[in-house]
N, C-alpha and C. Protein backbone atom coordinates (compact mmCIF):
# COMPACT_ATOMS: atom_id res chain seq x y z
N UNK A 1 6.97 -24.99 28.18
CA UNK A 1 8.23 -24.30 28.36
C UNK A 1 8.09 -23.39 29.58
N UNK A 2 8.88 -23.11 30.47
CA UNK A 2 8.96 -22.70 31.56
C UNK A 2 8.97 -21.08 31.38
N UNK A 3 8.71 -20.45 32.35
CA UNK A 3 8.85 -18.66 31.90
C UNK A 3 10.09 -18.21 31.90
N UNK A 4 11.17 -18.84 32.79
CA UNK A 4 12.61 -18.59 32.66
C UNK A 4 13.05 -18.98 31.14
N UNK A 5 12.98 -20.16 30.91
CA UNK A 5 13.20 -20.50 29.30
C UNK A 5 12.24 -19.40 28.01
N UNK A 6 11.30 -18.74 27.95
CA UNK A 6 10.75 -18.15 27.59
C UNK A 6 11.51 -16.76 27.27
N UNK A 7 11.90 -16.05 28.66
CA UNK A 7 12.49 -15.00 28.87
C UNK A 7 14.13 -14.91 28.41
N UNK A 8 14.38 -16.23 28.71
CA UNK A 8 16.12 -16.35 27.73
C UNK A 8 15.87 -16.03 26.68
N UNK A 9 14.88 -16.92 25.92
CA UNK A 9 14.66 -16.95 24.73
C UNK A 9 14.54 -15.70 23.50
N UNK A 10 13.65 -14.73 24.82
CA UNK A 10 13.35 -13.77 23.84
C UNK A 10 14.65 -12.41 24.11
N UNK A 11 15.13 -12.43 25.17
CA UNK A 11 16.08 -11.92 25.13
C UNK A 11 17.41 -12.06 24.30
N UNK A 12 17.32 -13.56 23.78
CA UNK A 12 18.39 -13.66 23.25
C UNK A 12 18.30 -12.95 21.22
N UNK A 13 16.82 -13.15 21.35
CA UNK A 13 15.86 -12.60 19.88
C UNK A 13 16.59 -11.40 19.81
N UNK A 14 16.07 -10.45 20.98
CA UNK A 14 16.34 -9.28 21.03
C UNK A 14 17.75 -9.05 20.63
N UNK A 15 18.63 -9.53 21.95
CA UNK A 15 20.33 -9.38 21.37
C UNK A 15 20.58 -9.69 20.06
N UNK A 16 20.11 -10.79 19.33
CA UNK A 16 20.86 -11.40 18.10
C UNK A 16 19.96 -9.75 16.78
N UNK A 17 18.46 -9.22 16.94
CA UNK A 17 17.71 -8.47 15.86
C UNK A 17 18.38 -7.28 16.35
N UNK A 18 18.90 -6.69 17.65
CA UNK A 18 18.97 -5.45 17.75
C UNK A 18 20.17 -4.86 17.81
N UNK A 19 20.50 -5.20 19.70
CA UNK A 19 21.50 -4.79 20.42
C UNK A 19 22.61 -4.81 19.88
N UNK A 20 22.75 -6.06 19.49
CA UNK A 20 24.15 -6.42 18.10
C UNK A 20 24.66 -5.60 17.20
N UNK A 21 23.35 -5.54 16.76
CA UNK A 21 23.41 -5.07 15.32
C UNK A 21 24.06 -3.60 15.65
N UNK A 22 25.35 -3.15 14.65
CA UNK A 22 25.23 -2.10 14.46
C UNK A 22 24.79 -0.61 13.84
N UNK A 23 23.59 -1.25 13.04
CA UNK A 23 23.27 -0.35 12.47
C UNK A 23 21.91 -0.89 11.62
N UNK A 24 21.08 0.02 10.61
CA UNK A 24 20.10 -0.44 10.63
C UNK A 24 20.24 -2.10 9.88
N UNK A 25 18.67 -2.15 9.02
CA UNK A 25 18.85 -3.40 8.45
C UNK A 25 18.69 -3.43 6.61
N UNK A 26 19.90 -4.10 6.42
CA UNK A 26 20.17 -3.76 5.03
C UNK A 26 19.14 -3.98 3.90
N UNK A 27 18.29 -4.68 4.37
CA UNK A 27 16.95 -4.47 3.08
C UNK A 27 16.32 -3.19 3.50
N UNK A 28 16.36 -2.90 4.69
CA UNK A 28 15.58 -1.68 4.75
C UNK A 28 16.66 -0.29 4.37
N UNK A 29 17.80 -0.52 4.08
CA UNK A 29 18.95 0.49 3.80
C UNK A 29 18.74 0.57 2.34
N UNK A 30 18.69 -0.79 1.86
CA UNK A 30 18.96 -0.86 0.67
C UNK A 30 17.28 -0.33 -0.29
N UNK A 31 16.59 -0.44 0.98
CA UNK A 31 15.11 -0.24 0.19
C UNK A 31 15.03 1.55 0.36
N UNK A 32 15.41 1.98 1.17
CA UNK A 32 15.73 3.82 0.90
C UNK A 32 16.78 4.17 0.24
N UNK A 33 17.74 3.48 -0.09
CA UNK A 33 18.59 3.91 -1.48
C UNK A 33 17.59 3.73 -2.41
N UNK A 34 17.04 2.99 -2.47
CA UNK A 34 16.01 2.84 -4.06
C UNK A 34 15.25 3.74 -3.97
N UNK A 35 14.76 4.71 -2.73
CA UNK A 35 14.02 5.52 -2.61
C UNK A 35 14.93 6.89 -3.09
N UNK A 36 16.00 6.85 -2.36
CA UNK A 36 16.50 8.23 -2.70
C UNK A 36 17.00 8.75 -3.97
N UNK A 37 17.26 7.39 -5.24
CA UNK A 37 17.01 7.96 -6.76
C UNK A 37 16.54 8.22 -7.23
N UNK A 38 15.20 8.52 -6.85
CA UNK A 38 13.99 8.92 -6.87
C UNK A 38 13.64 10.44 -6.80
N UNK A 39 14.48 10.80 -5.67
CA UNK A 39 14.05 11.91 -5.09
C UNK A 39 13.79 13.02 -5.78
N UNK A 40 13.16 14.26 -5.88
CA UNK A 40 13.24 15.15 -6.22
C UNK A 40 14.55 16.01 -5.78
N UNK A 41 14.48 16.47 -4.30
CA UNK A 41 15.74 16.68 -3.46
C UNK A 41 16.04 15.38 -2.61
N UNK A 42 17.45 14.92 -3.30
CA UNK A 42 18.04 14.01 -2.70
C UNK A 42 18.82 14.49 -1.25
N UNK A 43 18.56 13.53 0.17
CA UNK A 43 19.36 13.89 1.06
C UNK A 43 20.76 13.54 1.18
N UNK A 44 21.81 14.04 1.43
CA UNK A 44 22.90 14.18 1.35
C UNK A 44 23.69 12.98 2.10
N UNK A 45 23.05 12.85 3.43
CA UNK A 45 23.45 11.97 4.41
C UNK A 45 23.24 10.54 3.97
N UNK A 46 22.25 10.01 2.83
CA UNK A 46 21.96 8.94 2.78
C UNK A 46 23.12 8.20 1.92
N UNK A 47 23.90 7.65 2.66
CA UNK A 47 25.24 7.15 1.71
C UNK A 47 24.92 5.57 1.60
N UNK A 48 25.48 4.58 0.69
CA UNK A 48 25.39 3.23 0.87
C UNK A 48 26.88 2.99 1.95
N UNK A 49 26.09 1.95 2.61
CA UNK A 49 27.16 1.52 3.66
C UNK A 49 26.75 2.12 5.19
N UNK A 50 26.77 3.31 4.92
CA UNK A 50 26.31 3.94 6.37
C UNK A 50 25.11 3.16 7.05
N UNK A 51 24.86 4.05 8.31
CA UNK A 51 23.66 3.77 9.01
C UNK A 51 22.67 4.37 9.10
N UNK A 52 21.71 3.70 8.33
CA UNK A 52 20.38 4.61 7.89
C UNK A 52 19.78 5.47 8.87
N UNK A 53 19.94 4.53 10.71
CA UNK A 53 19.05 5.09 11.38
C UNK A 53 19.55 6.75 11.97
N UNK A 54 21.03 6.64 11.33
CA UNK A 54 21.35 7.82 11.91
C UNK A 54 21.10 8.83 10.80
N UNK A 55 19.99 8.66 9.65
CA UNK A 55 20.24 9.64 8.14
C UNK A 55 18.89 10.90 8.55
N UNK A 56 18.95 12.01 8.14
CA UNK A 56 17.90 12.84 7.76
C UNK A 56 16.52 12.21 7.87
N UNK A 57 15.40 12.83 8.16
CA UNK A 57 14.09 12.53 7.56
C UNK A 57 14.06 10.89 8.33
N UNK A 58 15.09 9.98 8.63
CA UNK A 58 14.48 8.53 9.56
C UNK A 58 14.97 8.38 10.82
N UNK A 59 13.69 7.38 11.34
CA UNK A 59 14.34 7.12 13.28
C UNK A 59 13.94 5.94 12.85
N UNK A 60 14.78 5.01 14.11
CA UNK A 60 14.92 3.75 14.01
C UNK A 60 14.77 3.36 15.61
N UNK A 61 13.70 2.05 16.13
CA UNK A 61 13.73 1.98 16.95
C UNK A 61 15.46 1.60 17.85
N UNK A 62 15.01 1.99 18.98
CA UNK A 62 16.25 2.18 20.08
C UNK A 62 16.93 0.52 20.01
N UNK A 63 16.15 -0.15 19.97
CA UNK A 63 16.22 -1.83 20.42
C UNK A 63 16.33 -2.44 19.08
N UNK A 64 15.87 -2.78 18.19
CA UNK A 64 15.74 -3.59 16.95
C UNK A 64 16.57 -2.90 15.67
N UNK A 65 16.58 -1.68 15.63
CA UNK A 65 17.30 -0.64 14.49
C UNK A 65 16.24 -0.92 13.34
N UNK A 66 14.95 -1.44 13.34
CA UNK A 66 14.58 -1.29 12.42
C UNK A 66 13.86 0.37 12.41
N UNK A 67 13.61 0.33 10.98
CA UNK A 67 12.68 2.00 11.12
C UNK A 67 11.44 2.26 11.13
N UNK A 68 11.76 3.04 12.21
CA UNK A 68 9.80 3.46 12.84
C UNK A 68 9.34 4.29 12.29
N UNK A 69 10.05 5.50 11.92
CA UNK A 69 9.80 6.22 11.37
C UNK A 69 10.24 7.00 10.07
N UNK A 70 9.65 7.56 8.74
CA UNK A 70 10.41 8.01 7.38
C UNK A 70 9.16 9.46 7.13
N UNK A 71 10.04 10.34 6.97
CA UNK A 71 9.35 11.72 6.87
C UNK A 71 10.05 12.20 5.05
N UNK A 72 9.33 11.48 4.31
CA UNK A 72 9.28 11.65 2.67
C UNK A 72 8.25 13.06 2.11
N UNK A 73 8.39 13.93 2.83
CA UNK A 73 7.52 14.99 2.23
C UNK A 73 7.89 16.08 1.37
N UNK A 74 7.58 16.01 0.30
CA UNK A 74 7.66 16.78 -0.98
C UNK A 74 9.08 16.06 -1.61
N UNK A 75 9.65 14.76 -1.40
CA UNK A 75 10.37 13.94 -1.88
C UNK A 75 10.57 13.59 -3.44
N UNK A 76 8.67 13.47 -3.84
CA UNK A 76 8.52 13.38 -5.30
C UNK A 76 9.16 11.79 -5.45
N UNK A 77 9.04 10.66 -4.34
CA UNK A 77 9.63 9.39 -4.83
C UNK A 77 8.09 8.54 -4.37
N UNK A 78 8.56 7.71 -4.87
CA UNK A 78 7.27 6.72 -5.02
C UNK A 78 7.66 4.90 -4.79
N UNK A 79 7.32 4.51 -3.71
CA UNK A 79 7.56 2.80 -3.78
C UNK A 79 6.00 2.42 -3.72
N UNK A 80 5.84 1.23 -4.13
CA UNK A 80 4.58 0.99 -3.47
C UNK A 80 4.45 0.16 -2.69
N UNK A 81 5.73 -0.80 -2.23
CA UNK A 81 5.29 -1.29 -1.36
C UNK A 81 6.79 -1.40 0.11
N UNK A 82 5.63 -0.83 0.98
CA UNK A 82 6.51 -0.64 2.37
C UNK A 82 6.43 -1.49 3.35
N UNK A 83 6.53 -2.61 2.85
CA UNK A 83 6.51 -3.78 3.30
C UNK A 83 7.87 -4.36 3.75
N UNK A 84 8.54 -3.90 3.42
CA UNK A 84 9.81 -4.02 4.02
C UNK A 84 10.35 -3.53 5.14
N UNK A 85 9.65 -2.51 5.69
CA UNK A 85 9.70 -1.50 6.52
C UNK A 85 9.08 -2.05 7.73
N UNK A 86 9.54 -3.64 8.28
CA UNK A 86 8.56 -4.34 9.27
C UNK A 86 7.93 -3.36 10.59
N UNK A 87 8.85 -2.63 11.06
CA UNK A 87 8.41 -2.08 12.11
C UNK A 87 7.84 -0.53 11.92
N UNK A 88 7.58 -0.14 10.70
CA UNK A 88 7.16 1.43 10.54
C UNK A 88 5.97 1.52 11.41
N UNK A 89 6.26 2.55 11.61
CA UNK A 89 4.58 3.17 12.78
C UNK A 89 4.54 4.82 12.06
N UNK A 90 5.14 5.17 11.55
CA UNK A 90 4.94 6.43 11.28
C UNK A 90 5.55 6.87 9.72
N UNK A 91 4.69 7.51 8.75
CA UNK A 91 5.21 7.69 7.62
C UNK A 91 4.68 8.95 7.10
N UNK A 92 5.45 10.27 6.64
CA UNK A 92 4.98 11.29 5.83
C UNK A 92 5.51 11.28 4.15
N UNK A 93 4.01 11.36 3.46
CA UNK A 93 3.99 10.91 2.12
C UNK A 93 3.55 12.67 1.96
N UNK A 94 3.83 13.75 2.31
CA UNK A 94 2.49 14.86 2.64
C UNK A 94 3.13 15.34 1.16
N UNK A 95 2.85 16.18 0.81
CA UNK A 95 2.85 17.12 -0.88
C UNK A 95 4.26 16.39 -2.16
N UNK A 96 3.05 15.21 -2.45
CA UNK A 96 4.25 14.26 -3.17
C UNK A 96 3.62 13.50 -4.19
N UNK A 97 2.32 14.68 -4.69
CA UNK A 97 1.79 13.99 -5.96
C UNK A 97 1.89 12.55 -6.45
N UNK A 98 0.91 12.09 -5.22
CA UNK A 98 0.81 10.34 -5.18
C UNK A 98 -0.37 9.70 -6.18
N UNK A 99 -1.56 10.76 -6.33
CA UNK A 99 -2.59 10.80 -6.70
C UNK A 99 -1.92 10.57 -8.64
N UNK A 100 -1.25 11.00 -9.03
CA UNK A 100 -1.12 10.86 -9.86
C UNK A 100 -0.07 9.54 -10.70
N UNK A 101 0.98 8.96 -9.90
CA UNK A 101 1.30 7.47 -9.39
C UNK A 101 0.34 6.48 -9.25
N UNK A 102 -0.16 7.03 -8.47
CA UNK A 102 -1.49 5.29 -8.34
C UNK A 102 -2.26 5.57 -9.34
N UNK A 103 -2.78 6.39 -9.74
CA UNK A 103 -3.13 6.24 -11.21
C UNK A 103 -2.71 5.81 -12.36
N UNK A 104 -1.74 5.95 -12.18
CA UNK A 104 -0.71 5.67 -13.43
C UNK A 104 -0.29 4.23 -13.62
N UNK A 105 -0.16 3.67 -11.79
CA UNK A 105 -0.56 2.23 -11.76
C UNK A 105 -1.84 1.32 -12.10
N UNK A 106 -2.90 2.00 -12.14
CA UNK A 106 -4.03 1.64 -12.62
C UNK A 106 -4.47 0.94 -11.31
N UNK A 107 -4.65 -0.70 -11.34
CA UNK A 107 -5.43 -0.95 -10.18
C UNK A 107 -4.46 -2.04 -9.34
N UNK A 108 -3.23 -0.98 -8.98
CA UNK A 108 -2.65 -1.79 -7.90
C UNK A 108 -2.20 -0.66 -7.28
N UNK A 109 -2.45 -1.61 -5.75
CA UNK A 109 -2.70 -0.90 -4.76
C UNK A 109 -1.48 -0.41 -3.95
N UNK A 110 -1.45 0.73 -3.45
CA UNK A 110 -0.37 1.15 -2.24
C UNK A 110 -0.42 -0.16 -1.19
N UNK A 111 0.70 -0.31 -0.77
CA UNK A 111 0.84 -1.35 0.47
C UNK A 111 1.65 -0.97 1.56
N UNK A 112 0.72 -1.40 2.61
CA UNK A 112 1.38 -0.71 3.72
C UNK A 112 1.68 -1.66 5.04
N UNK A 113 3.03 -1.46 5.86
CA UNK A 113 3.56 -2.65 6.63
C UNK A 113 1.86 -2.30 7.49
N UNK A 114 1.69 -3.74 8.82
CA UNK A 114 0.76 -3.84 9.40
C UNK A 114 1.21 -2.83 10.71
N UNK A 115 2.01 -2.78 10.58
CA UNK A 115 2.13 -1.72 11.97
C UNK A 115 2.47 0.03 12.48
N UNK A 116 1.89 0.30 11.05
CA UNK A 116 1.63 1.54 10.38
C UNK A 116 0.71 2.68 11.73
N UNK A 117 0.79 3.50 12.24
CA UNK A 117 -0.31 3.97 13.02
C UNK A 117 -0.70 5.43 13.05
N UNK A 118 0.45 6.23 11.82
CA UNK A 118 0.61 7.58 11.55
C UNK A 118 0.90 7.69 10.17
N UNK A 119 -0.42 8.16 9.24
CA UNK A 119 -0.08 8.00 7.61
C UNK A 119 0.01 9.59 7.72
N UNK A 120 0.60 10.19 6.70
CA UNK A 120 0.63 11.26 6.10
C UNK A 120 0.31 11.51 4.84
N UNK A 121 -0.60 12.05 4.38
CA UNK A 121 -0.94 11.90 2.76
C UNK A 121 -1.65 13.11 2.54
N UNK A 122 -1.66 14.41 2.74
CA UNK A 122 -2.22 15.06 3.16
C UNK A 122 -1.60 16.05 1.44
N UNK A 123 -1.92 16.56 1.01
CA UNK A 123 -1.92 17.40 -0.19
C UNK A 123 -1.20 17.09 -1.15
N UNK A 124 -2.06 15.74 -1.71
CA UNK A 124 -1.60 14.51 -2.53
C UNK A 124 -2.81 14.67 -4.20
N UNK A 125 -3.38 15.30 -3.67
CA UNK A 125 -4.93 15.56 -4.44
C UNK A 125 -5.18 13.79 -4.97
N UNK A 126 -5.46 13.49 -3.68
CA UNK A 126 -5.97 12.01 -3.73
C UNK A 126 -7.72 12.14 -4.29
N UNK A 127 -7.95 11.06 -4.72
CA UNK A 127 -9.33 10.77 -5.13
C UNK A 127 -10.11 9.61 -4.40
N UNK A 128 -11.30 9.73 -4.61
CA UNK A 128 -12.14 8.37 -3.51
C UNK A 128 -11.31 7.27 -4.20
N UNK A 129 -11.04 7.39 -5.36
CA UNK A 129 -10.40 5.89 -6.03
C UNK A 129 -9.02 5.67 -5.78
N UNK A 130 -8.55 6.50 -5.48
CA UNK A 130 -6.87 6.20 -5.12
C UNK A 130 -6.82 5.67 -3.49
N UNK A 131 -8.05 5.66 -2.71
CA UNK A 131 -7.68 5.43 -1.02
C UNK A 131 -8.26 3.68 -0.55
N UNK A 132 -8.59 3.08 -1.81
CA UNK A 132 -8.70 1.50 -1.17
C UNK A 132 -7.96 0.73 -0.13
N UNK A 133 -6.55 0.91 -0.54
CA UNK A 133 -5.62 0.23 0.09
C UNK A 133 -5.70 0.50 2.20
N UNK A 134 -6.56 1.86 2.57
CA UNK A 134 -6.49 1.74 3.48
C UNK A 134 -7.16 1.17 4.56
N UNK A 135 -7.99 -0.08 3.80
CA UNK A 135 -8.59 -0.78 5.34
C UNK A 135 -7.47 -2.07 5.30
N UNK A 136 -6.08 -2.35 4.67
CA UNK A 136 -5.38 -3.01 5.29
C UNK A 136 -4.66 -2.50 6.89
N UNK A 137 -5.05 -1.33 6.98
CA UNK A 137 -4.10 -0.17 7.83
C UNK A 137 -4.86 -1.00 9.59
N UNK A 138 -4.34 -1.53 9.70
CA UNK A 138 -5.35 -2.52 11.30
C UNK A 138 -4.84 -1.53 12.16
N UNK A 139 -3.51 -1.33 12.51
CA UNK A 139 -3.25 -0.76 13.68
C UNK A 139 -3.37 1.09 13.58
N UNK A 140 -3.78 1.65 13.00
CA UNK A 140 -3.37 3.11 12.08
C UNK A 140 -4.53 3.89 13.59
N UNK A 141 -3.82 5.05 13.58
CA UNK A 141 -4.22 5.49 14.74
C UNK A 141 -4.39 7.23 14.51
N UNK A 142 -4.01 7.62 13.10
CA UNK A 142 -3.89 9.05 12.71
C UNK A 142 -3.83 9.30 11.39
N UNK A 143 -4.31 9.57 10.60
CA UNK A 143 -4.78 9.41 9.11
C UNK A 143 -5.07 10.76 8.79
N UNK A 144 -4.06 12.00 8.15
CA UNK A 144 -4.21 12.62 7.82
C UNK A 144 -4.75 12.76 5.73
N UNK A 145 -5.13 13.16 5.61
CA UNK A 145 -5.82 13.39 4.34
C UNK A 145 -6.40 14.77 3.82
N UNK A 146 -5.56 15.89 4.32
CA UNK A 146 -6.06 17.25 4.34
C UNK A 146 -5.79 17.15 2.68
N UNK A 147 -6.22 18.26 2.35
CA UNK A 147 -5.96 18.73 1.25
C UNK A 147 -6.19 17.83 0.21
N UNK A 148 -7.25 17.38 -0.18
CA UNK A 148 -7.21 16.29 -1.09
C UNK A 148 -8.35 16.27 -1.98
N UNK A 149 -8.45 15.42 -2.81
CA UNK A 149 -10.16 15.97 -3.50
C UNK A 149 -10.68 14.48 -3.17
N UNK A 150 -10.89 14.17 -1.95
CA UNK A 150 -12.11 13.24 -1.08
C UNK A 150 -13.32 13.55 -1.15
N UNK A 151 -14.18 12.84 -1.68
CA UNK A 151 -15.60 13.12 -0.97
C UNK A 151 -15.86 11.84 -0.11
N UNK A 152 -16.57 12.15 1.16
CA UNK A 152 -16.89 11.55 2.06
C UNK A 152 -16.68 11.67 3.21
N UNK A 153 -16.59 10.77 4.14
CA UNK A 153 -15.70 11.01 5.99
C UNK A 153 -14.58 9.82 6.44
N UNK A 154 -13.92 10.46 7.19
CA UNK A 154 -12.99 8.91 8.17
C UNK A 154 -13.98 8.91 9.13
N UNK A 155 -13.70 7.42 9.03
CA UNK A 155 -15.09 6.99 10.44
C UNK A 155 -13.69 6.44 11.53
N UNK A 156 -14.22 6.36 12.59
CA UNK A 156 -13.25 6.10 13.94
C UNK A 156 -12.23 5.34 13.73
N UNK A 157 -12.30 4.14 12.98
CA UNK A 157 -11.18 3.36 12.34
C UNK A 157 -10.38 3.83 11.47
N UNK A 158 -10.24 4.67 11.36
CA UNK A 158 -9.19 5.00 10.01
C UNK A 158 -9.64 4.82 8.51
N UNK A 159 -10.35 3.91 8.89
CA UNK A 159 -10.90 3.38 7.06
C UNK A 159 -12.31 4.31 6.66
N UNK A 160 -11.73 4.89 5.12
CA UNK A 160 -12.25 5.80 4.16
C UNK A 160 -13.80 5.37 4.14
N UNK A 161 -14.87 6.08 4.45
CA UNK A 161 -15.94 5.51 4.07
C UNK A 161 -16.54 6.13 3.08
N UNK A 162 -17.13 6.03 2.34
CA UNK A 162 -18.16 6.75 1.54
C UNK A 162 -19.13 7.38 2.02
């Protein structure tokens, strides 16, 4: 295939996932309504129908409208899997008693999209046993974990070592 045919091609990707679109994308709308019944303090802005990327607490990339970013801190909601969230790069889970959720799940794991690169989990009173799930984290570039009852270190990769 030629590079001109290439470059239509993906431009036209782009127009039909993004530019178009007016607003975000409805599994991912519909997957933060399921979040926000949840909430401890529910945000106000998050209506069904609207446009997520324009709500409280989320950004959505400029080009695709999917969401890059969700700032859930002290939310008190719980999904486990953010897999829906194709393009997240950035997520705050920070004082949202998670530690006691994944426990409660026993031995299934938090899941996290692959293009994750800013976790927040930071005064969760996580345990060495609640942090498996994070050597799926490939691209993760900032791994906060303050406040937690960890024993051990983050080694350069992001992933929990003993």
């Amino acid at each position: 295939m030629s590079t001109n045919r290439l470059w239509v091609s993906f431009l036209i990707i782009v127009l039909v996932e993004g530019w178009l679109s007016e607003c975000c994308w409805d599994e991912e709308r519909d997957a933060l309504l399921h979040l926000k019944a949840q909430f401890h303090h529910s945000p106000s802005d998050w209506v069904d129908g609207s446009d997520c990327c324009l709500w409280e607490n989320v950004e959505c990339n400029n080009t695709t409208k999917r969401v890059s970013k969700l700032v859930l801190s002290e939310s008190y909601a719980y999904l486990s899997d953010f897999h829906v969230f194709k393009a997240l790069e950035s997520l705050d889970l920070s004082y949202n008693n998670i530690a006691g959720f994944v426990q409660s799940k026993g031995n299934e794991r938090l899941s996290w999209p692959s293009s994750l690169e800013v976790l927040d989990l930071s005064f969760n009173s996580l345990r060495n046993d609640s942090v498996s799930s994070f050597s799926d984290l490939k691209c993760l570039k900032q791994l906060n974990l303050r406040n937690n009852e960890l024993e051990g270190y983050l080694n350069i990769s992001g992933k929990y070592d003993k």
